[in-house]
N, C-alpha and C. Protein backbone atom coordinates (compact mmCIF):
# COMPACT_ATOMS: atom_id res chain seq x y z
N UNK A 1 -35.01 11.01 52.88
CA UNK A 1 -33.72 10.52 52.45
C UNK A 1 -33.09 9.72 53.58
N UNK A 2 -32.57 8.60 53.15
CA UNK A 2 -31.88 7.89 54.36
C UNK A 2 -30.56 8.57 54.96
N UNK A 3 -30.74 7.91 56.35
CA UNK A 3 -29.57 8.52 56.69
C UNK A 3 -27.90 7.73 56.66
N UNK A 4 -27.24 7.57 57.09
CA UNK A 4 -26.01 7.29 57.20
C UNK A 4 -25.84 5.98 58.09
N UNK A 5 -26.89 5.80 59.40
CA UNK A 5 -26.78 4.86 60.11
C UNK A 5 -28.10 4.13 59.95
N UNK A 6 -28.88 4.27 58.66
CA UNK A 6 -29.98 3.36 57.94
C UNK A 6 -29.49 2.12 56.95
N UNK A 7 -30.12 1.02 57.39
CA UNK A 7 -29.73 -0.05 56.91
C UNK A 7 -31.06 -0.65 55.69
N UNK A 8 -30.96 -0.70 54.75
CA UNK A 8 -31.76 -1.03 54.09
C UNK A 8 -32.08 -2.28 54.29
N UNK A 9 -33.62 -3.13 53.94
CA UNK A 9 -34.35 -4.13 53.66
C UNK A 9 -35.41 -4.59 52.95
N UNK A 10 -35.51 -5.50 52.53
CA UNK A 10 -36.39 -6.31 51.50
C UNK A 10 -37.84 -6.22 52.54
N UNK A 11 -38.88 -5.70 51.72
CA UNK A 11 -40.15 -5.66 52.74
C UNK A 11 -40.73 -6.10 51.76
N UNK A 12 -41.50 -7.76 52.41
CA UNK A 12 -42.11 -8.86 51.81
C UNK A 12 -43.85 -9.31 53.07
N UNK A 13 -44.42 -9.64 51.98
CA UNK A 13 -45.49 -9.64 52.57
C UNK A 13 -46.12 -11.24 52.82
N UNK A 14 -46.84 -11.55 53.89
CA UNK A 14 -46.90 -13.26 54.13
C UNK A 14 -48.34 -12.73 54.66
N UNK A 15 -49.07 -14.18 54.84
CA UNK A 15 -50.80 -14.08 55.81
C UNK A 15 -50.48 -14.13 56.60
N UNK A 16 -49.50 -13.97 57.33
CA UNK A 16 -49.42 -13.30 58.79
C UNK A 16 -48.56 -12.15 59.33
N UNK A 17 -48.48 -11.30 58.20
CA UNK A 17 -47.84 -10.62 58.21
C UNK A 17 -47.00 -9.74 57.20
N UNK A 18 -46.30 -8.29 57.94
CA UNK A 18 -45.34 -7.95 57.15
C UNK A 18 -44.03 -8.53 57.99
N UNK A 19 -42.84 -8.95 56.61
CA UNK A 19 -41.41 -8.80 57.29
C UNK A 19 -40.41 -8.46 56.39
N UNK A 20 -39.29 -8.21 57.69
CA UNK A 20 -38.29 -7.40 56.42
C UNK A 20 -36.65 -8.48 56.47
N UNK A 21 -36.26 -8.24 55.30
CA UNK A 21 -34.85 -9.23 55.09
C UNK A 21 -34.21 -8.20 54.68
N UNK A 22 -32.72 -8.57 55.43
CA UNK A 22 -31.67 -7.27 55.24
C UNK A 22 -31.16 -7.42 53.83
N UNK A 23 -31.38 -6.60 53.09
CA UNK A 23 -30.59 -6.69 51.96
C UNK A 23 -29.38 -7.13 51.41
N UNK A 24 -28.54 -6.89 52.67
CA UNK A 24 -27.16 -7.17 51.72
C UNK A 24 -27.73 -9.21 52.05
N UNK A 25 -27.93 -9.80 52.18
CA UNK A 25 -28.52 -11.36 51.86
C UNK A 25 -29.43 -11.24 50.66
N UNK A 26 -30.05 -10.34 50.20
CA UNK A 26 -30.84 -10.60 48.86
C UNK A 26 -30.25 -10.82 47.25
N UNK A 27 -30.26 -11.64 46.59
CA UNK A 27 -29.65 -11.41 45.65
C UNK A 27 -30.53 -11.10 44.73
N UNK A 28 -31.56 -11.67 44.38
CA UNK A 28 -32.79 -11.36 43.40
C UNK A 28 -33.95 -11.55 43.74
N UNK A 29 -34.99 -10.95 43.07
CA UNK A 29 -36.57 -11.13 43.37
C UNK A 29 -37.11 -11.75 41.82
N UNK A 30 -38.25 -13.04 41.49
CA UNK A 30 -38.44 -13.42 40.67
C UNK A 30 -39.82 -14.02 40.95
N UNK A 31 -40.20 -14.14 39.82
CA UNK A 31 -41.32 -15.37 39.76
C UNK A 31 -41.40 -16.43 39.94
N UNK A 32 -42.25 -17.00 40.83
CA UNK A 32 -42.04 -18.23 41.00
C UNK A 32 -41.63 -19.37 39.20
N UNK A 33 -40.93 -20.26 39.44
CA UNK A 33 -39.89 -21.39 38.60
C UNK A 33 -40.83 -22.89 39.24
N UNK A 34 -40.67 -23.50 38.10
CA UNK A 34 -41.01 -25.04 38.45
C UNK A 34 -40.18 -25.35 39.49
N UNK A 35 -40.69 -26.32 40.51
CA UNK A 35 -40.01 -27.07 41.44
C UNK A 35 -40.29 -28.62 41.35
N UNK A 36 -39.22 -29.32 41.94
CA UNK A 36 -38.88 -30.77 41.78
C UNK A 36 -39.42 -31.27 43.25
N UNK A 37 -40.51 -31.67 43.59
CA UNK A 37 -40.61 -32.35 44.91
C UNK A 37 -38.91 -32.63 45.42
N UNK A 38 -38.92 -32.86 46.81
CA UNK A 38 -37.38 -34.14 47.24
C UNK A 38 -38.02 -34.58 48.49
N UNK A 39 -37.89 -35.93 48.11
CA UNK A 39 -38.49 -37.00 49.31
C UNK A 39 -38.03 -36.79 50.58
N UNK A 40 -39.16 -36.70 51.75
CA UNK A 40 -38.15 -36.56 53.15
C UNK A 40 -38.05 -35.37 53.86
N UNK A 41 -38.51 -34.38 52.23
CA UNK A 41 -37.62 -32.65 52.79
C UNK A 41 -38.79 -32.45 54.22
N UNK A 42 -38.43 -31.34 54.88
CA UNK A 42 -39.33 -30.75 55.83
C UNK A 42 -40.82 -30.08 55.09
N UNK A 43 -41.55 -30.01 55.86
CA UNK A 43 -43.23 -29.71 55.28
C UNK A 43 -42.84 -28.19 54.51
N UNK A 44 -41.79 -27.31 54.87
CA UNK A 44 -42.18 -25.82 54.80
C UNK A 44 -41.03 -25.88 53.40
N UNK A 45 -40.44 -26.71 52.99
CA UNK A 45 -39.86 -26.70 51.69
C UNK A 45 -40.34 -27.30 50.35
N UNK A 46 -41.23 -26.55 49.57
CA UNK A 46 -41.53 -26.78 48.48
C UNK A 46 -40.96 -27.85 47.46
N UNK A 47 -39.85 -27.96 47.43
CA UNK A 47 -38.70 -28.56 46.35
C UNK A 47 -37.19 -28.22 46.04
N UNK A 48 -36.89 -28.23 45.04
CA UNK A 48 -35.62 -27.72 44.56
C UNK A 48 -35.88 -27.01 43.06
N UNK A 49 -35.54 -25.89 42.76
CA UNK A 49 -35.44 -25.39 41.63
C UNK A 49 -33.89 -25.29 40.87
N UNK A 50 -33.88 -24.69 39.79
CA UNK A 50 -33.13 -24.02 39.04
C UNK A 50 -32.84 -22.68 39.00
N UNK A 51 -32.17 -22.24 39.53
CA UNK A 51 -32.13 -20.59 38.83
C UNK A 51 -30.24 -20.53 38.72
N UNK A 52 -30.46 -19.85 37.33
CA UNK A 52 -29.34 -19.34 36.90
C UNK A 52 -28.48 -21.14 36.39
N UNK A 53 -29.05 -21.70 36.04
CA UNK A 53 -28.46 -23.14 36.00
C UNK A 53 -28.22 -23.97 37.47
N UNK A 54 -28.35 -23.35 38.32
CA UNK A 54 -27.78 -23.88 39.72
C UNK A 54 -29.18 -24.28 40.70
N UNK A 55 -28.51 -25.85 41.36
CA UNK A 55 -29.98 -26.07 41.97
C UNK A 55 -29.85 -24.88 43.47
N UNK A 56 -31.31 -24.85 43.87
CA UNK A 56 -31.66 -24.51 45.17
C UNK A 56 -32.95 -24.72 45.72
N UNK A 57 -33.12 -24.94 46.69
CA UNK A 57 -33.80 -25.27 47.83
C UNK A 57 -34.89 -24.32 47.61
N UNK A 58 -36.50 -24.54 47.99
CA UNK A 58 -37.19 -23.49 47.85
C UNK A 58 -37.78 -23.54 49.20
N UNK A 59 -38.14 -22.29 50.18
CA UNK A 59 -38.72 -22.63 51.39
C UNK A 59 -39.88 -21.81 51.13
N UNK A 60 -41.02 -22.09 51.36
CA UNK A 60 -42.53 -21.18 51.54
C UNK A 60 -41.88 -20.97 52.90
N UNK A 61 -42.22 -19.16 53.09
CA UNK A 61 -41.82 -18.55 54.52
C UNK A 61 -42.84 -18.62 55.25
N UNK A 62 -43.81 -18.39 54.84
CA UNK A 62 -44.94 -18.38 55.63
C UNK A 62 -45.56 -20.23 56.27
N UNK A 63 -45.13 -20.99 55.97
CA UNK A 63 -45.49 -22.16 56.06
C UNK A 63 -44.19 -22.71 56.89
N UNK A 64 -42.91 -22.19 56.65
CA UNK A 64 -41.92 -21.94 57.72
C UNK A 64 -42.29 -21.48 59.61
N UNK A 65 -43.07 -20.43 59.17
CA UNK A 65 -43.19 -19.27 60.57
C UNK A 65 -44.47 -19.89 60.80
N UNK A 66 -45.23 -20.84 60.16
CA UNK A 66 -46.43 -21.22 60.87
C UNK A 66 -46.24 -22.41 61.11
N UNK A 67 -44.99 -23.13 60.82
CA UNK A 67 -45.01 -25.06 60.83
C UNK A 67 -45.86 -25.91 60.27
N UNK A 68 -46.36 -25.35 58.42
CA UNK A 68 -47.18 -26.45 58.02
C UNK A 68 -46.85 -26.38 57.04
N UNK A 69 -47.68 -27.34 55.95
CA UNK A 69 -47.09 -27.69 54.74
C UNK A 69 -46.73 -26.54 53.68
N UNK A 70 -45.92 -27.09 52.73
CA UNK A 70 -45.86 -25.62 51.74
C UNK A 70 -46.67 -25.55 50.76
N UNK A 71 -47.16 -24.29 50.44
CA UNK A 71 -48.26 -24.60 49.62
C UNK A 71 -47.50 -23.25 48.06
N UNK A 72 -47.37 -23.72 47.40
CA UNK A 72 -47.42 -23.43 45.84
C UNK A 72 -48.04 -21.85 45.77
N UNK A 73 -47.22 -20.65 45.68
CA UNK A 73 -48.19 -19.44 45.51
C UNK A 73 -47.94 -18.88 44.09
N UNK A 74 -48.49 -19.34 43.06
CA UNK A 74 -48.03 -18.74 41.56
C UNK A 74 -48.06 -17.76 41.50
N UNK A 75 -49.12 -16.63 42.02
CA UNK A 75 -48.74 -15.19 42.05
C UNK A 75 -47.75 -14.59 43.20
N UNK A 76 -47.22 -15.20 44.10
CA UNK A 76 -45.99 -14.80 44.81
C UNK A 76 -45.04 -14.65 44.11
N UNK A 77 -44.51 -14.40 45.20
CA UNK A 77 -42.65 -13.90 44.36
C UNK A 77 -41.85 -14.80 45.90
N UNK A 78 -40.55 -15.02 44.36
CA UNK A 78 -39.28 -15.46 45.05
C UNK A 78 -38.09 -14.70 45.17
N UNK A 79 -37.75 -15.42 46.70
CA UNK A 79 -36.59 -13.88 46.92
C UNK A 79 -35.43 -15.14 47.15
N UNK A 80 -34.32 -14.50 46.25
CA UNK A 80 -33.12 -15.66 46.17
C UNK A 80 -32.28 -15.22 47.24
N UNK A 81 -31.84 -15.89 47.97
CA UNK A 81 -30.93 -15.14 49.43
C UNK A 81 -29.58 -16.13 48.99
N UNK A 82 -28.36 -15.14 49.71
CA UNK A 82 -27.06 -15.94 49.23
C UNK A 82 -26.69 -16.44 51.04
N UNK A 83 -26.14 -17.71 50.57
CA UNK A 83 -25.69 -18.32 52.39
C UNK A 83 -24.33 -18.46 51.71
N UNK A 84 -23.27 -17.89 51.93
CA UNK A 84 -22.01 -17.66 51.70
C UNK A 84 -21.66 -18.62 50.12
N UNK A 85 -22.23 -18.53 49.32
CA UNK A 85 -22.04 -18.63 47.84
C UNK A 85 -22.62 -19.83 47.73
N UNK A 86 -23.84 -20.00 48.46
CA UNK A 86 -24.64 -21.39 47.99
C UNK A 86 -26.17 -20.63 47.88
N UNK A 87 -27.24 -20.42 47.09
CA UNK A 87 -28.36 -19.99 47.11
C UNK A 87 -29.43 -20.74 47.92
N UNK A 88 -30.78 -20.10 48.09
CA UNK A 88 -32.04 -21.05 48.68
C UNK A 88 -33.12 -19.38 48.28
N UNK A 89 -34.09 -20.15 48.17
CA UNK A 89 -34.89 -19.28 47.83
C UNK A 89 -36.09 -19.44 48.84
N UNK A 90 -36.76 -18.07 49.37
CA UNK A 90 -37.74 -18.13 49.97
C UNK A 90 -39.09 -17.64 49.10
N UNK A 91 -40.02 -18.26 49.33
CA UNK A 91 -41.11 -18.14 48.79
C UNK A 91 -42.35 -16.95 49.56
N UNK A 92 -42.69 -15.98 49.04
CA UNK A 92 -43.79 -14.78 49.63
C UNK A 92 -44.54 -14.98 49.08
N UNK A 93 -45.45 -14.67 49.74
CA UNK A 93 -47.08 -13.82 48.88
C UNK A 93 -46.78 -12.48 48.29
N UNK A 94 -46.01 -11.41 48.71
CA UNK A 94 -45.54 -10.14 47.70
C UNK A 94 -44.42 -9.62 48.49
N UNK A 95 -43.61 -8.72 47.53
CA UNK A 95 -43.05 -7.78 47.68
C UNK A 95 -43.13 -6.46 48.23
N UNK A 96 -42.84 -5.91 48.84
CA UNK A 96 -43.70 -4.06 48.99
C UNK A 96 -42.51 -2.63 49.03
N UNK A 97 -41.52 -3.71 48.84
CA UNK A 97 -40.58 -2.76 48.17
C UNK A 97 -39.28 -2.51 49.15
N UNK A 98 -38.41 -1.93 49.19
CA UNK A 98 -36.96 -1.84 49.98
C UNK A 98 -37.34 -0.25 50.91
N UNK A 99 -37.36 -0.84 51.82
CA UNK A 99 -36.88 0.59 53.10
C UNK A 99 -35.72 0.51 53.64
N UNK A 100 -35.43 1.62 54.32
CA UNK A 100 -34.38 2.12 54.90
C UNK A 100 -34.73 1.96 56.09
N UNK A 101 -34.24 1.39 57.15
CA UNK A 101 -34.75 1.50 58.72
C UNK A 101 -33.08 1.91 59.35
N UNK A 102 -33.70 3.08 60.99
CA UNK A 102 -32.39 3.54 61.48
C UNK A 102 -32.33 2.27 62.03
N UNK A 103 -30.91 2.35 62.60
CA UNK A 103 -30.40 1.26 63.69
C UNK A 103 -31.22 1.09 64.76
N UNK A 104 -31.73 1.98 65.70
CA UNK A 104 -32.22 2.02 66.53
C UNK A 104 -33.67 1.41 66.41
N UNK A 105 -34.02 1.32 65.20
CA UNK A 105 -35.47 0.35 64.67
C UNK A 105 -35.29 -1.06 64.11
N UNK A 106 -34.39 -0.99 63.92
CA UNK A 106 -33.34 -2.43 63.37
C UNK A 106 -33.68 -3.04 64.75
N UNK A 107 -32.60 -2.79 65.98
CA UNK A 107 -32.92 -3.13 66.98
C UNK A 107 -34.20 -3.93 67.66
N UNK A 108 -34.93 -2.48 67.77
CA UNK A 108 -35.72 -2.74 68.73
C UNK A 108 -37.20 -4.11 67.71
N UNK A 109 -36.80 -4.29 66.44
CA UNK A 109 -37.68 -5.04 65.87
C UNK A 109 -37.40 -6.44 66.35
N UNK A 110 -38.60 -7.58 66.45
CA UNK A 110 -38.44 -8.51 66.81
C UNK A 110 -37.51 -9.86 65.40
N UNK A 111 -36.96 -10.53 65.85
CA UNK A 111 -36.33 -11.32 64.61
C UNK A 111 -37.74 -12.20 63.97
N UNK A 112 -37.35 -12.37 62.88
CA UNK A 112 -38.62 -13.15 61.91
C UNK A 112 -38.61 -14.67 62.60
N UNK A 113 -37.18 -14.87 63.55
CA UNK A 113 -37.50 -16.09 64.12
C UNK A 113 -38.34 -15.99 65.09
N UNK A 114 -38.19 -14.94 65.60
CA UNK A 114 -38.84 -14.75 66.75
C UNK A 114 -40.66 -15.52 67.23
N UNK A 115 -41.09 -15.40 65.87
CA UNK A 115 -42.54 -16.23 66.06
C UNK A 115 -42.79 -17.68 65.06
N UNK A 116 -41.61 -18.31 64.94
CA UNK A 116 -41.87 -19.01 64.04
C UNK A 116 -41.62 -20.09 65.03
N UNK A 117 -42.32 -21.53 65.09
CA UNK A 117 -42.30 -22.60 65.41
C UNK A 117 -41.29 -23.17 65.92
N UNK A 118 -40.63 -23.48 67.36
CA UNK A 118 -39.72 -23.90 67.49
C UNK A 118 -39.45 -25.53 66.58
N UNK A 119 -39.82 -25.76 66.34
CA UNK A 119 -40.30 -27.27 65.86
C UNK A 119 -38.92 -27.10 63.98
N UNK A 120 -39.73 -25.98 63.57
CA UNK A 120 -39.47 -25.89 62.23
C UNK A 120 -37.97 -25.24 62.43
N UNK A 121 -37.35 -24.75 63.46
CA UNK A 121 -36.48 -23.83 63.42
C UNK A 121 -35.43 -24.91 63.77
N UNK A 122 -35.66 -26.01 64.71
CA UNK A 122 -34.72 -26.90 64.89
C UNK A 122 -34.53 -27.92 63.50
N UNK A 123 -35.62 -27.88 62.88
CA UNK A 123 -35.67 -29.09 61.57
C UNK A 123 -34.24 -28.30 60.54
N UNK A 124 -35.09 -26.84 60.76
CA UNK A 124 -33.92 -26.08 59.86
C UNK A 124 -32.97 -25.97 60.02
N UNK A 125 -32.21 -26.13 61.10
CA UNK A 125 -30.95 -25.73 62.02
C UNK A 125 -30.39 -27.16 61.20
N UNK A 126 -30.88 -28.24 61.38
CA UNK A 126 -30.22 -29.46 61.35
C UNK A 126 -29.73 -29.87 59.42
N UNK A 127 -30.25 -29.27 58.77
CA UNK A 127 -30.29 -29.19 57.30
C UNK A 127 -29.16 -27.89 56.74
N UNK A 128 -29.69 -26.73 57.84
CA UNK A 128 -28.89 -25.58 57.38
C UNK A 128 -28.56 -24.51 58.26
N UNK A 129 -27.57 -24.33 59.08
CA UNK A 129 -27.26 -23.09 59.99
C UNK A 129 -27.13 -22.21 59.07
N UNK A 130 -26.19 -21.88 58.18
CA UNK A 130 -26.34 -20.16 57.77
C UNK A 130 -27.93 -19.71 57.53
N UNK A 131 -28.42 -20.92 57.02
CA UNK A 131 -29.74 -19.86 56.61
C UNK A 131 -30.52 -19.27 57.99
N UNK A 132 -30.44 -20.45 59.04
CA UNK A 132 -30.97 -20.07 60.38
C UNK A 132 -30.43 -18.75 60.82
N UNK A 133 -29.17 -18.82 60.60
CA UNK A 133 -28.70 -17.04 60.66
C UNK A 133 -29.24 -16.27 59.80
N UNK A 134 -29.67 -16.36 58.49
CA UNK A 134 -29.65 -14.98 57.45
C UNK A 134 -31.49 -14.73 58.30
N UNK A 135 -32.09 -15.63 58.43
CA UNK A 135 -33.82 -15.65 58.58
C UNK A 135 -33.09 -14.89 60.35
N UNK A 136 -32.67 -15.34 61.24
CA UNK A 136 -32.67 -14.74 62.20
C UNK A 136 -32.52 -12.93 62.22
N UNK A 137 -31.60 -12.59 61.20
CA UNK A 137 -30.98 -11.23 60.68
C UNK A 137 -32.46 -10.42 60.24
N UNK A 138 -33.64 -11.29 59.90
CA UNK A 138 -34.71 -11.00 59.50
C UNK A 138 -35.64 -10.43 60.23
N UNK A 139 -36.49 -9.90 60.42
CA UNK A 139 -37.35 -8.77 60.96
C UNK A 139 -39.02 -8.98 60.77
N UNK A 140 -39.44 -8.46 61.88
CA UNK A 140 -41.05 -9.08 61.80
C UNK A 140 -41.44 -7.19 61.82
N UNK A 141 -42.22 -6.85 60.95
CA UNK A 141 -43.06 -5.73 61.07
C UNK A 141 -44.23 -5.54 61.64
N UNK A 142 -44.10 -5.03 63.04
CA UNK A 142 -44.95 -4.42 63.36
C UNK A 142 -45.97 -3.91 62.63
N UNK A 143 -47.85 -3.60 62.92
CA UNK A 143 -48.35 -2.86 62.12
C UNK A 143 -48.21 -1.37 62.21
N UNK A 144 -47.82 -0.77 62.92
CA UNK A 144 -47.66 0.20 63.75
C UNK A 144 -46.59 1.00 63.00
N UNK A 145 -45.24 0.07 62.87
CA UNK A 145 -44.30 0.36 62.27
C UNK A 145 -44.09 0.42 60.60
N UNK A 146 -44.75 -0.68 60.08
CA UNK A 146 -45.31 -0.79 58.58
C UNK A 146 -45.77 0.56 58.32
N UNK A 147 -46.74 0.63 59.09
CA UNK A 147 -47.74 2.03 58.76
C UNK A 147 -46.85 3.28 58.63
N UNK A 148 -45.56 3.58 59.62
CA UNK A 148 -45.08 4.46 59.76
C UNK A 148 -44.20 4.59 58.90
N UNK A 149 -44.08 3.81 58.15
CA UNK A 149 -42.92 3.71 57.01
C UNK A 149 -43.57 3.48 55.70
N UNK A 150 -44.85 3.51 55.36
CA UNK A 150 -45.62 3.67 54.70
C UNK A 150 -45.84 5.16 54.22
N UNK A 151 -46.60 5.63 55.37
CA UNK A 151 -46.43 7.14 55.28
C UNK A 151 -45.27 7.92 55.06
N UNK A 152 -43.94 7.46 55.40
CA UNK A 152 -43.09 8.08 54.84
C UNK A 152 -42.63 8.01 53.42
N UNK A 153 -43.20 7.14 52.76
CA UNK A 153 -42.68 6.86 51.62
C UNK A 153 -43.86 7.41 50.49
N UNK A 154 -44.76 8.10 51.09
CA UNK A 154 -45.91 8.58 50.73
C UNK A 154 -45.33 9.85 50.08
């Protein structure tokens, strides 16, 4: 059972990895939606979609944190994140479900920026600071730590 100073997160899965997104930024998880190319965009943004009638931005994360093109995952899932009442959606390879992590693991985890391309992080900065914040708020899983929170949920 969580405790009191446990912060819940979105635990999403990429080819290089597990990582976790703090929840209160998640608004929905879905299937990937048609996307609209947009001329110009950065390599790690798929297009623009629709959801809910409203456009948004789609980013492949993993093509983000590695600095290359985005590539289309039909069996992934999309996780809709809110940047103060404007949407963007990030693109995974899977889901693995919501944990609870204490503060003190919050902490000591490295940020999801932490290994991603300086290259792609400045492209992003220049298009969009909040999101550079919500992805910074984001979390790289250890295997070590995955595992241990695995077993607990066992």
């Amino acid at each position: 059972m969580p405790g009191s100073s446990d912060e819940p997160v979105l635990v999403v899965g990429l080819e290089s990895g597990i990582y976790a997104i703090r929840l209160g930024h998640v608004r929905e998880i879905m299937r990937p939606l048609s996307t609209e190319v947009v001329a110009g965009a950065p390599s790690f943004v798929l297009g623009v979609t629709r959801v809910r009638g409203e456009p948004a931005p789609v980013v492949d994360l993993a093509r983000f944190i590695a600095d290359g093109p985005a590539l289309p995952r039909p069996d992934g899932r999309w996780i809709r994140v809110d940047l103060r009442g404007r949407s963007l959606v990030l693109s995974v390879d899977s889901v693995r479900g919501v944990r609870h992590l204490a503060a003190e693991v919050l902490s000591a985890l490295p940020s999801l920026l932490a290994g991603a391309e300086r290259n792609a992080v400045e492209k992003l900065a220049l298009l969009d600071e909040e999101l550079v914040r919500v992805l910074d708020s984001g979390l790289r899983m250890p295997d070590d730590v995955w595992s241990a929170l695995e077993g607990m949920a066992s």
